[in-house]
C-alpha atoms as a PDB file:
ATOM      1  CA  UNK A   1     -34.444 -40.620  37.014  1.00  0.00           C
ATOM      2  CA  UNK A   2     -37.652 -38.698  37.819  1.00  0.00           C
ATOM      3  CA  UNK A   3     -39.741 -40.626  34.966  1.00  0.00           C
ATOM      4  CA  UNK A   4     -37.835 -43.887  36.229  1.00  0.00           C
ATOM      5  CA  UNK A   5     -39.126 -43.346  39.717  1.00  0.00           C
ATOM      6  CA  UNK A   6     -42.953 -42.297  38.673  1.00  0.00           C
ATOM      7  CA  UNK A   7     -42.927 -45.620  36.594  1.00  0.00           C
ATOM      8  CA  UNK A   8     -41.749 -47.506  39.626  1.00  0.00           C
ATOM      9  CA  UNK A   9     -44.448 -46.255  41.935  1.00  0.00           C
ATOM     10  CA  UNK A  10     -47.258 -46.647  39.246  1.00  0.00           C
ATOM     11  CA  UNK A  11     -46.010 -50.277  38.849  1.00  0.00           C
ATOM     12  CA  UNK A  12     -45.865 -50.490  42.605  1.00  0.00           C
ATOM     13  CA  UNK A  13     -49.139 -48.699  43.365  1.00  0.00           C
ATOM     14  CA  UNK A  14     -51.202 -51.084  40.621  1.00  0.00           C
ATOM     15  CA  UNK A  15     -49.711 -54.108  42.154  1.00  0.00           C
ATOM     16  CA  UNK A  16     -51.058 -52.769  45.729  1.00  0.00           C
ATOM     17  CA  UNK A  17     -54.300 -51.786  44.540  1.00  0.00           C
ATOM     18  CA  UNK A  18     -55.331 -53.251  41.509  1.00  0.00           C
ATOM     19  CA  UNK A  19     -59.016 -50.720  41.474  1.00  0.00           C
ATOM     20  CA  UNK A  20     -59.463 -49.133  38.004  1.00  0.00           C
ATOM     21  CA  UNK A  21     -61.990 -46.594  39.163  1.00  0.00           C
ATOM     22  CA  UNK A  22     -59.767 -43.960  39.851  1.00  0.00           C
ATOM     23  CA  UNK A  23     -58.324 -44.698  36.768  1.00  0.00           C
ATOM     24  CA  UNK A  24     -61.699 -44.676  34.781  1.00  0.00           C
ATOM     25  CA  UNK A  25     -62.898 -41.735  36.653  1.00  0.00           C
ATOM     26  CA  UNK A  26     -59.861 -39.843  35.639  1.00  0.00           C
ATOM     27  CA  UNK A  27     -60.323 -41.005  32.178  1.00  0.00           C
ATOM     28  CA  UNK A  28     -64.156 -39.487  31.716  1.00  0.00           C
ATOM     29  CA  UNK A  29     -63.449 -36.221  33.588  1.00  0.00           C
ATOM     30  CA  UNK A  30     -60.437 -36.086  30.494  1.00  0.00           C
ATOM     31  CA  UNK A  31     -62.987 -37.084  28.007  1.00  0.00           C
ATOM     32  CA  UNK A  32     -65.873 -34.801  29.433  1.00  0.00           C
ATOM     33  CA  UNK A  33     -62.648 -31.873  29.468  1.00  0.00           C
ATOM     34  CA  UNK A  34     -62.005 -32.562  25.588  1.00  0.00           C
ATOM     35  CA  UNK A  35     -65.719 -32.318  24.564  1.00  0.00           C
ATOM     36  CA  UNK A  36     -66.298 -29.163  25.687  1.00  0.00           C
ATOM     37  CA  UNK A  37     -63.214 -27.364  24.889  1.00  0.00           C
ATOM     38  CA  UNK A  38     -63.663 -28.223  21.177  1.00  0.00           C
ATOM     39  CA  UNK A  39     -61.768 -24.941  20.255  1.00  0.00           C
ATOM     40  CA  UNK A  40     -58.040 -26.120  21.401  1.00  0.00           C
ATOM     41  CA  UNK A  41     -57.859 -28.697  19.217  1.00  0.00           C
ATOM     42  CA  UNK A  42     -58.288 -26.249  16.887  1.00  0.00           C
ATOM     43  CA  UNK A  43     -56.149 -23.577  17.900  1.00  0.00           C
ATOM     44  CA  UNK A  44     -53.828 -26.487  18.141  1.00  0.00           C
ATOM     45  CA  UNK A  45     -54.447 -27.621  14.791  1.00  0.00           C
ATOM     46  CA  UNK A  46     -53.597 -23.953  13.078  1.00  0.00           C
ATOM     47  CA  UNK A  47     -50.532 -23.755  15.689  1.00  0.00           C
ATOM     48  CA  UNK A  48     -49.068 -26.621  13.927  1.00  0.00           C
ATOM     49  CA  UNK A  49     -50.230 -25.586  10.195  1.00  0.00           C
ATOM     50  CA  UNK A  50     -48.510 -21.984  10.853  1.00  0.00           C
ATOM     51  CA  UNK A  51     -45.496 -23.925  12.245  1.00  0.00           C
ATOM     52  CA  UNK A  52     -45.375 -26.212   9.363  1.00  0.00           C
ATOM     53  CA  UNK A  53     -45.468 -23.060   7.133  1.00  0.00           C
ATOM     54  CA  UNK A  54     -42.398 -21.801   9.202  1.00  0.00           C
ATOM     55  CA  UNK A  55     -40.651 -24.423   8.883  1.00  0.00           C
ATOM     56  CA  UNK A  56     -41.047 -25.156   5.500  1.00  0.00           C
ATOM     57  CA  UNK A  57     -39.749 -21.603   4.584  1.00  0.00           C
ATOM     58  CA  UNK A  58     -36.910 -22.170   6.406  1.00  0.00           C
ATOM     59  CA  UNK A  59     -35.880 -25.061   4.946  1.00  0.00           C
ATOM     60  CA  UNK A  60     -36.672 -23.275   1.391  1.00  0.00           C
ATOM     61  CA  UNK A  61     -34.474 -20.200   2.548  1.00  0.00           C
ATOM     62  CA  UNK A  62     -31.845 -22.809   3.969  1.00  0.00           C
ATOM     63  CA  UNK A  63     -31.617 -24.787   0.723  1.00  0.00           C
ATOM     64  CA  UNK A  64     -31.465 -21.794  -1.450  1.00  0.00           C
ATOM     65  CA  UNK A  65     -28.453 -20.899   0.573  1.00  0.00           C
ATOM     66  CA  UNK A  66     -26.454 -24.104   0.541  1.00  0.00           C
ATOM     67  CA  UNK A  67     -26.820 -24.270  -3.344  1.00  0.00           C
ATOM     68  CA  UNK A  68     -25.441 -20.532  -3.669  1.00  0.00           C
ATOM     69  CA  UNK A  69     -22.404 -20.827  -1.975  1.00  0.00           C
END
């Protein structure tokens, strides 16, 4: 219901005021934000690789199960 509602207002709000410079300005500072903080993406990158390596041994270790019993 929450999402429901924010999409109404957003809908409502951009049919009141149809400006996109709060929108573009919001946009840049993002951009600006990613640029210099080149190091999350890749912590974020070896967050999923070591999660993919989880899971994959998991799935090994779950497999190997199910065929011995």
């Amino acid at each position: 219901n929450i999402i429901l509602a924010c999409c109404i207002l957003h809908n409502f709000l951009r049919g009141v005021d149809n400006d996109d410079s709060l929108l573009d300005e919001v946009d840049n500072e993002l951009n600006e934000r990613e640029e210099h903080d080149g190091t999350s993406s890749q912590v974020r990158e070896e967050d999923h690789r070591i999660g993919s390596s989880i899971r994959d041994c998991i799935a090994d270790q779950m497999w190997r199960d199910y065929q011995a019993s």
